[in-house]
N, C-alpha and C. Protein backbone atom coordinates (compact mmCIF):
# COMPACT_ATOMS: atom_id res chain seq x y z
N UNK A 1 90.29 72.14 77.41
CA UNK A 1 89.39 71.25 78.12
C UNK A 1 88.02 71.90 78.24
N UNK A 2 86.81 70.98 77.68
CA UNK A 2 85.52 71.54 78.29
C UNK A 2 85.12 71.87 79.77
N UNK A 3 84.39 72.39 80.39
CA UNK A 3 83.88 72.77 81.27
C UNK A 3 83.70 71.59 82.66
N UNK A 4 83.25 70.64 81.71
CA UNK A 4 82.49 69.60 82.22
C UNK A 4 83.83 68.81 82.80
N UNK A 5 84.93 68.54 81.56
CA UNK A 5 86.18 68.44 81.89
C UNK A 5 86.81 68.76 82.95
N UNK A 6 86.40 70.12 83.30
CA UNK A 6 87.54 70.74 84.63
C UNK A 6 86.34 70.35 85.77
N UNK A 7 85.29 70.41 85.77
CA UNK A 7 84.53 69.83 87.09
C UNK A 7 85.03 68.57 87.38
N UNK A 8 84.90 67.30 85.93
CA UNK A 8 85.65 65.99 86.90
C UNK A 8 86.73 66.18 87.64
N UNK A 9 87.87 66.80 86.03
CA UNK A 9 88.96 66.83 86.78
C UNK A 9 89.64 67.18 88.25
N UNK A 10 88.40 68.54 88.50
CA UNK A 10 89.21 69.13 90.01
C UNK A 10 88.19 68.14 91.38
N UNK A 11 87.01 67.66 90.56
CA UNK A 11 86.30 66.49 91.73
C UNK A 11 87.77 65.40 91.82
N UNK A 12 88.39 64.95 90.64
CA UNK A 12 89.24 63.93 91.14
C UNK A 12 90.43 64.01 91.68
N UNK A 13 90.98 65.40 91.67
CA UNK A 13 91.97 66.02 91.84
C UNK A 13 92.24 67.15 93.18
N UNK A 14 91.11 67.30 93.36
CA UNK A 14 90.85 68.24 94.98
C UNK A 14 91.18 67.25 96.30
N UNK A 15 91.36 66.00 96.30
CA UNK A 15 91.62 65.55 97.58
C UNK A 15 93.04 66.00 97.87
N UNK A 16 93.67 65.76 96.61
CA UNK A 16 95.01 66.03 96.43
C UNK A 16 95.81 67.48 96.53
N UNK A 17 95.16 68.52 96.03
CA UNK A 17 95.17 69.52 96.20
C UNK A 17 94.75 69.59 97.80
N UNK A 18 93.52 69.74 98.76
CA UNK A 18 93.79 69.70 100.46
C UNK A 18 94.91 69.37 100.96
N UNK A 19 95.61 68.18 100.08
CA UNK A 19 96.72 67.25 101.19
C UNK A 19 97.32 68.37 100.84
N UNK A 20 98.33 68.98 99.59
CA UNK A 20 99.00 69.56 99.19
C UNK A 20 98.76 71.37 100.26
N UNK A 21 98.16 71.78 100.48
CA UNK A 21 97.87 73.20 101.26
C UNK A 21 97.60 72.80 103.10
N UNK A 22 97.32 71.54 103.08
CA UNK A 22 97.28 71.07 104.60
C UNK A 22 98.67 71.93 105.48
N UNK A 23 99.10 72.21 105.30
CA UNK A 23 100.18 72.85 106.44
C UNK A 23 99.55 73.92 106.67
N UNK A 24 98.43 75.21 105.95
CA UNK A 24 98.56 76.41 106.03
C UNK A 24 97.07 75.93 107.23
N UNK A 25 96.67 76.91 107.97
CA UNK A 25 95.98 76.75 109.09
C UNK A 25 94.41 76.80 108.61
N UNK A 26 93.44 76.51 109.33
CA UNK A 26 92.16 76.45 108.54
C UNK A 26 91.84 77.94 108.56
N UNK A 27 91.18 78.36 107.47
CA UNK A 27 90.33 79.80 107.27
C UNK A 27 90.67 80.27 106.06
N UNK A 28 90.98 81.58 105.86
CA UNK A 28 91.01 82.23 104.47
C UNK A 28 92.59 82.12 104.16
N UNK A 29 93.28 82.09 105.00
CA UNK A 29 94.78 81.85 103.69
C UNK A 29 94.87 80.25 103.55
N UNK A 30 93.85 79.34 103.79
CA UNK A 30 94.32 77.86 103.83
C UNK A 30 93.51 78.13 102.11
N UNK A 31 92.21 78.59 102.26
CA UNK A 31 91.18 78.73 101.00
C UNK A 31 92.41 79.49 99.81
N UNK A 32 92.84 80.19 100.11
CA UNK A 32 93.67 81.40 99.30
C UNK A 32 94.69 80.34 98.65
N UNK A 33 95.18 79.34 99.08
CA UNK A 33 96.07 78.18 98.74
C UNK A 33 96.09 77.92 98.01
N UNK A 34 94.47 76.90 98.36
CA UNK A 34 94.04 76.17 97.67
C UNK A 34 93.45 76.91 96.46
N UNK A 35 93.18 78.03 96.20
CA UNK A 35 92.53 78.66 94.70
C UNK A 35 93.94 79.09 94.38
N UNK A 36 94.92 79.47 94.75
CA UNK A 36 96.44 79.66 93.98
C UNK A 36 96.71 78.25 93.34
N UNK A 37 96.54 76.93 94.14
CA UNK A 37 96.56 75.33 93.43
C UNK A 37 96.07 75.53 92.81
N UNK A 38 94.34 75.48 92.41
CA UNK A 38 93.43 75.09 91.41
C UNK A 38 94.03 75.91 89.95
N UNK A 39 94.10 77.39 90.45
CA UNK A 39 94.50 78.04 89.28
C UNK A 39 96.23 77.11 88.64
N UNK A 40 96.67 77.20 89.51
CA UNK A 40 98.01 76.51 88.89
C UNK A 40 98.06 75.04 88.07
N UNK A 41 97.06 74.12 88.54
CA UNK A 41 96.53 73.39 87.73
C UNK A 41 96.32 73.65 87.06
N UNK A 42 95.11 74.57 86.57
CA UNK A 42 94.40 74.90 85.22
C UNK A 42 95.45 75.34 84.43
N UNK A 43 96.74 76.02 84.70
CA UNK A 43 97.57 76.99 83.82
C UNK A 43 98.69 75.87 83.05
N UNK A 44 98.37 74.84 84.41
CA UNK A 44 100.12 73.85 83.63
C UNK A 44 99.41 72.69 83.10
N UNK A 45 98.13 72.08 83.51
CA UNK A 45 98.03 70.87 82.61
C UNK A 45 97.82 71.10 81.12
N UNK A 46 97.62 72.13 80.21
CA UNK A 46 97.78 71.70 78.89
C UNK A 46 98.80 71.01 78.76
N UNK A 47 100.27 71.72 79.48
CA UNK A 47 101.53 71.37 78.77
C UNK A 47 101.80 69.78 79.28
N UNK A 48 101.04 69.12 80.02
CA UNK A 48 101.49 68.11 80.33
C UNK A 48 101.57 67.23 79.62
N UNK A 49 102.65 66.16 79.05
CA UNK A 49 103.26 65.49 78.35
C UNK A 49 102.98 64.00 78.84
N UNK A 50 102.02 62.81 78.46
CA UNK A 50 102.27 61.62 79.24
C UNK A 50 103.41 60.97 79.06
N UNK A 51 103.96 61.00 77.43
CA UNK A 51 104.81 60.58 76.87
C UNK A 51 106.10 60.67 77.63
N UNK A 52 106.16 61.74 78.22
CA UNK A 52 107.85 61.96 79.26
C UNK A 52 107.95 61.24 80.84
N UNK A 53 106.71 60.21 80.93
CA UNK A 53 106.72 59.42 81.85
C UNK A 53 106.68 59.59 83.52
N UNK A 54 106.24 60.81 83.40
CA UNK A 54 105.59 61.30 84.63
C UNK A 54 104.30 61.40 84.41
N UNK A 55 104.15 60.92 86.15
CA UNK A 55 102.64 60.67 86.51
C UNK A 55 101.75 62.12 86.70
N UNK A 56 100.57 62.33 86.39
CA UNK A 56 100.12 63.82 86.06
C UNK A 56 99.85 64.34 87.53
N UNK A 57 99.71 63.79 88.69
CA UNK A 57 99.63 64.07 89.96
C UNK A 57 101.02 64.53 90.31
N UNK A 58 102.23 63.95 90.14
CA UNK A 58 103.56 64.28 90.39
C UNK A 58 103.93 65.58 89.81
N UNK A 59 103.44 65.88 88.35
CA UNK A 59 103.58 66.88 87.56
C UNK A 59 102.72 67.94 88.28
N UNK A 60 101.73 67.62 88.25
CA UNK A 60 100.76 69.18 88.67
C UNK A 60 101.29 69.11 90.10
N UNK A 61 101.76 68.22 91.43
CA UNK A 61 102.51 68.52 92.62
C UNK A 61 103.68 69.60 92.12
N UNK A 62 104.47 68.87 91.23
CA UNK A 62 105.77 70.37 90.91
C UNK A 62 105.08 71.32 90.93
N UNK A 63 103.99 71.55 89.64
CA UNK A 63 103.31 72.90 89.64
C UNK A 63 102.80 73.63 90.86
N UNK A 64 102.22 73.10 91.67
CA UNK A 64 101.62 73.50 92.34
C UNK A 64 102.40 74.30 93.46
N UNK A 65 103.24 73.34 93.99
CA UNK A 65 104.86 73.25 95.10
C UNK A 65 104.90 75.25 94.48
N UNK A 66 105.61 75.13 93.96
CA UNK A 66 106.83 76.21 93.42
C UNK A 66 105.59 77.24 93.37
N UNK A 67 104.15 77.06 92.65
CA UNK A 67 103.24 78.30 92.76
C UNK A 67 102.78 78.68 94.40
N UNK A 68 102.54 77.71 94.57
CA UNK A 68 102.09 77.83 96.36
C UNK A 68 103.24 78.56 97.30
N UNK A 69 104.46 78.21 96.84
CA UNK A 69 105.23 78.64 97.43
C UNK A 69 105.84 79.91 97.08
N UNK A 70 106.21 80.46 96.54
CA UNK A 70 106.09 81.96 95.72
C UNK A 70 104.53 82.85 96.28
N UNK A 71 103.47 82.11 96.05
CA UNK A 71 102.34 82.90 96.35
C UNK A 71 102.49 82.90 98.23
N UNK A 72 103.05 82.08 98.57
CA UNK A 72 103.03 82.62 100.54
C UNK A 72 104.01 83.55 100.46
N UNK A 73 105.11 83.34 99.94
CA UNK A 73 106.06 84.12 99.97
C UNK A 73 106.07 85.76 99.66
N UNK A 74 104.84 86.17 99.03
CA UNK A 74 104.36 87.67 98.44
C UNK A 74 103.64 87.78 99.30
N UNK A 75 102.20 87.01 99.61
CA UNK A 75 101.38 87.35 100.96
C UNK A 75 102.34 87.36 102.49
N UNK A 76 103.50 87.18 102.68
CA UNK A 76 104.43 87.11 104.07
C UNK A 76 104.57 88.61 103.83
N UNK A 77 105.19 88.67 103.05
CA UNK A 77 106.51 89.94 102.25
C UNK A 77 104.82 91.80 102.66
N UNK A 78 103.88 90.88 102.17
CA UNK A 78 102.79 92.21 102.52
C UNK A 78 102.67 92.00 103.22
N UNK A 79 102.32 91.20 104.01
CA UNK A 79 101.53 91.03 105.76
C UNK A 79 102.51 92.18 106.55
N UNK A 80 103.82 91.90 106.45
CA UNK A 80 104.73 91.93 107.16
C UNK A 80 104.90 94.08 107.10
N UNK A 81 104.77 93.77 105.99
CA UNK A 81 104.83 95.54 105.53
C UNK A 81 103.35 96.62 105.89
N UNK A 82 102.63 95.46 105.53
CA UNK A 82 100.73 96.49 105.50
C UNK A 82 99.95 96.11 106.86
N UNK A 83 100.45 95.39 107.67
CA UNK A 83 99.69 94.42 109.22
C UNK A 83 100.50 94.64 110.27
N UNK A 84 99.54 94.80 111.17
CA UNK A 84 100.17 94.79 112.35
C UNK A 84 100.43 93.74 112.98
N UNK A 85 101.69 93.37 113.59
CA UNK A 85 102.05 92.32 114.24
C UNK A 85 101.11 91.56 115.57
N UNK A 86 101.17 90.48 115.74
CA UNK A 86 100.24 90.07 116.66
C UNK A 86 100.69 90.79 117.92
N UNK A 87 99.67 90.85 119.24
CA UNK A 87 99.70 91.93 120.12
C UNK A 87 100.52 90.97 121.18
N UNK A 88 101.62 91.57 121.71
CA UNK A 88 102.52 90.82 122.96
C UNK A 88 101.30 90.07 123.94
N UNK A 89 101.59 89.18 124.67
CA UNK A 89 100.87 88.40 125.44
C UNK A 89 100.31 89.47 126.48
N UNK A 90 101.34 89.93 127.51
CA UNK A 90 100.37 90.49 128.26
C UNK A 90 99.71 91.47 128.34
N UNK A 91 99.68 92.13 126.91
CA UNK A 91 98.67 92.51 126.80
C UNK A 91 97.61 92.86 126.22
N UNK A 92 97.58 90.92 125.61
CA UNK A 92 96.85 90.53 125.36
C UNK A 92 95.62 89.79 126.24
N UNK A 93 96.30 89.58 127.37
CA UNK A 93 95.50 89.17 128.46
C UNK A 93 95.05 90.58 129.35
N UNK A 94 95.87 91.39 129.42
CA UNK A 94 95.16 92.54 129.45
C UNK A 94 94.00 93.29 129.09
N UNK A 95 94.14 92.90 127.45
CA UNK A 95 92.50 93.71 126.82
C UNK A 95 91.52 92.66 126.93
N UNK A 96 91.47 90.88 127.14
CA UNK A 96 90.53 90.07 127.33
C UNK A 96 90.19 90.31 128.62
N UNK A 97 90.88 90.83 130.09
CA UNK A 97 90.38 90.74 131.19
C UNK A 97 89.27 92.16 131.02
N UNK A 98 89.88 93.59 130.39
CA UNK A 98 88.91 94.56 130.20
C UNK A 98 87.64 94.37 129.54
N UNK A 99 87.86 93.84 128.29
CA UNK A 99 86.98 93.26 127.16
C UNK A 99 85.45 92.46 128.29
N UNK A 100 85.92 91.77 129.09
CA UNK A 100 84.84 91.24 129.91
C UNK A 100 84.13 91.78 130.68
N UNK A 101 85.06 92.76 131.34
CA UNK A 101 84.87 93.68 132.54
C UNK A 101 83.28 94.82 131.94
N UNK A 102 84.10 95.00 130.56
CA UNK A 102 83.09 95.80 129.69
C UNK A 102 81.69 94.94 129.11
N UNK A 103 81.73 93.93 129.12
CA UNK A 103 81.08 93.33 128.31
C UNK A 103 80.32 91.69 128.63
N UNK A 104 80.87 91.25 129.39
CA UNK A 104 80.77 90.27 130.06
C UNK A 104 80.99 88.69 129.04
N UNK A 105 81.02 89.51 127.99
CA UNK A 105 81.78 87.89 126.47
C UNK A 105 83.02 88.27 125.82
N UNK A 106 83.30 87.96 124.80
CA UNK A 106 83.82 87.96 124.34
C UNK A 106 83.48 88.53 122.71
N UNK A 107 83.44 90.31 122.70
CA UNK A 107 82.76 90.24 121.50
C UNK A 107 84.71 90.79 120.52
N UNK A 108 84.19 90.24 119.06
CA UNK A 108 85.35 90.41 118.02
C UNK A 108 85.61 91.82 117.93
N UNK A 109 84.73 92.43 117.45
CA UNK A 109 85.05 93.99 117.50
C UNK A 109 85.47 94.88 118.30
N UNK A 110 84.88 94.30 119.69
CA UNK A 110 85.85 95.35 121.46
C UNK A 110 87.21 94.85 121.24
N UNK A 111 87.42 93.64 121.52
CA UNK A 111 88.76 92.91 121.38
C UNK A 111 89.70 93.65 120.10
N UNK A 112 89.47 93.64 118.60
CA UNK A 112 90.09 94.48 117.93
C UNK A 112 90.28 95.78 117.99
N UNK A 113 89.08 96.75 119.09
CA UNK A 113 89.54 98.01 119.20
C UNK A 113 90.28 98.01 120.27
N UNK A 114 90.41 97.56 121.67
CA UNK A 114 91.29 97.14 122.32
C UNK A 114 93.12 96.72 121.67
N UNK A 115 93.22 95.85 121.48
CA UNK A 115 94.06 95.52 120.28
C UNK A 115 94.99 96.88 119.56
N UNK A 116 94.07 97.40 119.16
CA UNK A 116 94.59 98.48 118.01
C UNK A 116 94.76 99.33 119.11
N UNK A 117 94.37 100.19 120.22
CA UNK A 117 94.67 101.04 121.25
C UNK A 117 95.99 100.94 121.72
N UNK A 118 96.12 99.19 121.98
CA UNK A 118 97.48 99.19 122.77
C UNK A 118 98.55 99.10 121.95
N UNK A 119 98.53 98.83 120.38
CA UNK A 119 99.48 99.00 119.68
C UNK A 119 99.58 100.72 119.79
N UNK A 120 98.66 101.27 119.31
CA UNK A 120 98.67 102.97 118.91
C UNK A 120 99.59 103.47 120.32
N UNK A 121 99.92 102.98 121.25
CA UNK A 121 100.28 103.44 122.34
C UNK A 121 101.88 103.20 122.22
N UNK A 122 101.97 102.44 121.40
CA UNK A 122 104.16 102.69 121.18
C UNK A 122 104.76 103.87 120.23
N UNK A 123 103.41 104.51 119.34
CA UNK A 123 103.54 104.87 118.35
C UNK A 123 103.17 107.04 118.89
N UNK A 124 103.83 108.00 118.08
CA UNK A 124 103.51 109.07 118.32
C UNK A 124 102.32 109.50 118.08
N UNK A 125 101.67 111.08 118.36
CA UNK A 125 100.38 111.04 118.01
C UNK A 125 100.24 110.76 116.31
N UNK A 126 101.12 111.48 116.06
CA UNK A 126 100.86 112.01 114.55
C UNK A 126 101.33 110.43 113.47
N UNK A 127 102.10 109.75 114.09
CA UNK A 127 102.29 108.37 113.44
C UNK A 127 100.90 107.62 113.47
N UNK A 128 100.37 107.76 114.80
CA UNK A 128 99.14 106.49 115.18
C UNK A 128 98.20 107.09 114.54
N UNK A 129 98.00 108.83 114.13
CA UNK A 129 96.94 109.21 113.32
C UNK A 129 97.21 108.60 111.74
N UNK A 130 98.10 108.62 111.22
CA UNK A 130 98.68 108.20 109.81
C UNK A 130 98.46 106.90 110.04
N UNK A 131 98.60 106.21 110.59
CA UNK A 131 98.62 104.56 110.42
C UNK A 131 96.95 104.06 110.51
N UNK A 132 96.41 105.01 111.18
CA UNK A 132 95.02 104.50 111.47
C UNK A 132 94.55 104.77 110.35
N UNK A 133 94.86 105.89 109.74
CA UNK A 133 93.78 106.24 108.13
C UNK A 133 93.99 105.37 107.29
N UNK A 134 95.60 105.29 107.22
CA UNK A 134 96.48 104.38 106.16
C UNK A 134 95.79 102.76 106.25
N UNK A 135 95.58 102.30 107.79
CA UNK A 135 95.90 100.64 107.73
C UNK A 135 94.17 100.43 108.27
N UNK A 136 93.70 100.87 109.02
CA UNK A 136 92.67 100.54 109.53
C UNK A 136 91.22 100.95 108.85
N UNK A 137 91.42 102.53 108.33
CA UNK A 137 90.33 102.96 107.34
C UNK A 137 90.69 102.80 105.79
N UNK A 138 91.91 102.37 105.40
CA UNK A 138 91.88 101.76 104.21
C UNK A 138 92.43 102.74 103.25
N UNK A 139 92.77 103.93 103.78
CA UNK A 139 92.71 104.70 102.49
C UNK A 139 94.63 104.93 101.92
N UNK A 140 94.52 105.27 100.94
CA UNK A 140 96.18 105.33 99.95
C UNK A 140 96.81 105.80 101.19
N UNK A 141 98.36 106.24 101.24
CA UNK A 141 98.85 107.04 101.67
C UNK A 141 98.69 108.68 101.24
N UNK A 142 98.86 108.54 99.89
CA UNK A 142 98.18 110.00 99.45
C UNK A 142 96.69 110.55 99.89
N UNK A 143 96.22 109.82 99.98
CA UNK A 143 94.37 109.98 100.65
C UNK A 143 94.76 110.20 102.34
N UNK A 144 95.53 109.58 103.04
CA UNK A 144 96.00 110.09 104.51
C UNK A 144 96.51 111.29 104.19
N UNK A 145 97.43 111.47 103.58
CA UNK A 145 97.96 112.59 103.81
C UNK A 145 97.84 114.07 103.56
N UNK A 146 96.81 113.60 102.17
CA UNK A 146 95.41 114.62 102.36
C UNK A 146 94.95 114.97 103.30
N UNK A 147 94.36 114.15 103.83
CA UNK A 147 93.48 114.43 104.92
C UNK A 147 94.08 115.27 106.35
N UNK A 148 95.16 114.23 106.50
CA UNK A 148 96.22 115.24 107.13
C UNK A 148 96.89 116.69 107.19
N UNK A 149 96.57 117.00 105.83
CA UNK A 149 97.42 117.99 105.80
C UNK A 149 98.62 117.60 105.64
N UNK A 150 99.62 117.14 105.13
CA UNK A 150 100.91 117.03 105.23
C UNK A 150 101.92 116.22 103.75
N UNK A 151 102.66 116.44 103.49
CA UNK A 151 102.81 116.06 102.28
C UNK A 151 103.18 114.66 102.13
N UNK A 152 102.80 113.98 101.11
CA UNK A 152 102.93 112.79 100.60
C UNK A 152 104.22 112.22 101.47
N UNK A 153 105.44 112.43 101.43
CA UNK A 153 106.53 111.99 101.61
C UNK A 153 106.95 112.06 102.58
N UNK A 154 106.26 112.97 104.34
CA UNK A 154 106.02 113.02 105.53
C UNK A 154 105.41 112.16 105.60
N UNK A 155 103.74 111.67 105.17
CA UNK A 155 103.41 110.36 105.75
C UNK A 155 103.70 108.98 105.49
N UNK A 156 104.34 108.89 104.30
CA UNK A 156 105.42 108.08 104.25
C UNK A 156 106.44 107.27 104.85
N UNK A 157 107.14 108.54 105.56
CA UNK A 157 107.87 108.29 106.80
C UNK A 157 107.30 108.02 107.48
N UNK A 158 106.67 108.84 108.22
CA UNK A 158 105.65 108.13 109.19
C UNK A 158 105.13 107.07 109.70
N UNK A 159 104.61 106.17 108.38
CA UNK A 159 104.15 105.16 108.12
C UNK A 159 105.59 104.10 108.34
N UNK A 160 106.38 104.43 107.88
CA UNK A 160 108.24 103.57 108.23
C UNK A 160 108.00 103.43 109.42
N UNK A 161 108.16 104.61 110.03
CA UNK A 161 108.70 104.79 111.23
C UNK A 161 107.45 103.80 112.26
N UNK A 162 106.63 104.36 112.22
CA UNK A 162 105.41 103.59 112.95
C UNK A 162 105.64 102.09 112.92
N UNK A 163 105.92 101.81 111.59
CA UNK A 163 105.62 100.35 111.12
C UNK A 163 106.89 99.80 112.34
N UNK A 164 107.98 100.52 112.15
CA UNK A 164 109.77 100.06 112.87
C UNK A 164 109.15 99.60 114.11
N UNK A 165 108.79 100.67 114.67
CA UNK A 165 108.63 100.62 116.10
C UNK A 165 107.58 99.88 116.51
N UNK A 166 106.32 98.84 115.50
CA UNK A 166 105.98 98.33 116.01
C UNK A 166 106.17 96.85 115.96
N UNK A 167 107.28 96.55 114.91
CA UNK A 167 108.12 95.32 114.83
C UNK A 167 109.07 95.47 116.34
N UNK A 168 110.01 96.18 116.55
CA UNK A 168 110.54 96.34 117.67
C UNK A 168 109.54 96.12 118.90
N UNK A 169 108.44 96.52 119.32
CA UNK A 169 107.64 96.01 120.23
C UNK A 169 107.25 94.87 120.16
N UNK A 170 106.90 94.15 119.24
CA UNK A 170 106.59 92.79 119.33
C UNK A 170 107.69 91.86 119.37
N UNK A 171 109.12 91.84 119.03
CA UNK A 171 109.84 91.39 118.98
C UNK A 171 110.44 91.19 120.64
N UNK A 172 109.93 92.92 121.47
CA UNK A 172 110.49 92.13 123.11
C UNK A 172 109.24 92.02 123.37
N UNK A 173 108.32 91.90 123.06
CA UNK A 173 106.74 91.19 123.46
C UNK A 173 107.05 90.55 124.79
């Protein structure tokens, strides 16, 4: 297909694609969806067949279904492994009553260092130091554990162990 081709096509074809990702919530994994759709379009309509009597909206829906769904299913599977779980309620109302006290609004960045404090607080020193290099400054595990001092396969664990215990906290949240 020319160029010009895939502009009509996804102008006539994007309402359909929104309906299709409408469950995921508005922001960047609703966007992330919807470009896993578009691409999945682009990959399956050559093969589409009119002759086998399906409608090309029904067809690129299969496509789309089974890609969309596989692609949440890998972004869950990491969230779940590389993110920290959302912060128990109270105290979450905890760091918004400080957050004000300090600040008198509501700024994004106090609130996330807040946030990250009261998680680091289920966790040992030497775990919450590994997890902070690892998850918050971005770097490999081998690059933490550099830095650390400690060998690859200590912060490793570490990183398990941290991660355990902070599924277990949110779970009696």
């Amino acid at each position: 297909m020319k160029e010009w081709d895939w502009t009509s096509f996804f102008e006539e074809y994007e309402p359909l694609i929104e309906k299709w990702v409408a469950r995921f919530p508005p922001g960047p994994l609703r966007e992330e969806a919807k470009q896993e759709a578009r691409i999945a379009c682009w990959k399956r309509l050559p093969y589409y067949d009119e002759q086998r009597g399906m409608a090309l909206s029904s067809y690129l829906f299969l496509s789309v279904k089974g890609t969309v769904i596989n692609w949440y299913a890998r972004e869950k599977r990491w969230r779940e492994r590389h993110c920290l779980p959302s912060l128990p309620a109270s105290h979450e109302e905890e760091g918004a009553e400080r957050m004000e006290l300090l600040l008198g609004t509501t700024d994004h960045d106090m609130e996330e260092e807040l946030i990250w404090q009261a998680w680091m607080t289920y966790l040992s020193q030497e775990e919450a130091r590994c997890v902070s290099l690892h998850i918050r400054e971005g770097m490999t595990l081998r690059e933490a554990a550099e830095r650390l001092g400690i060998p690859y396969e200590r912060a490793k664990k570490q990183k398990q162990r941290a991660m355990q215990k902070l599924r277990i906290a949110a779970e009696k949240g």
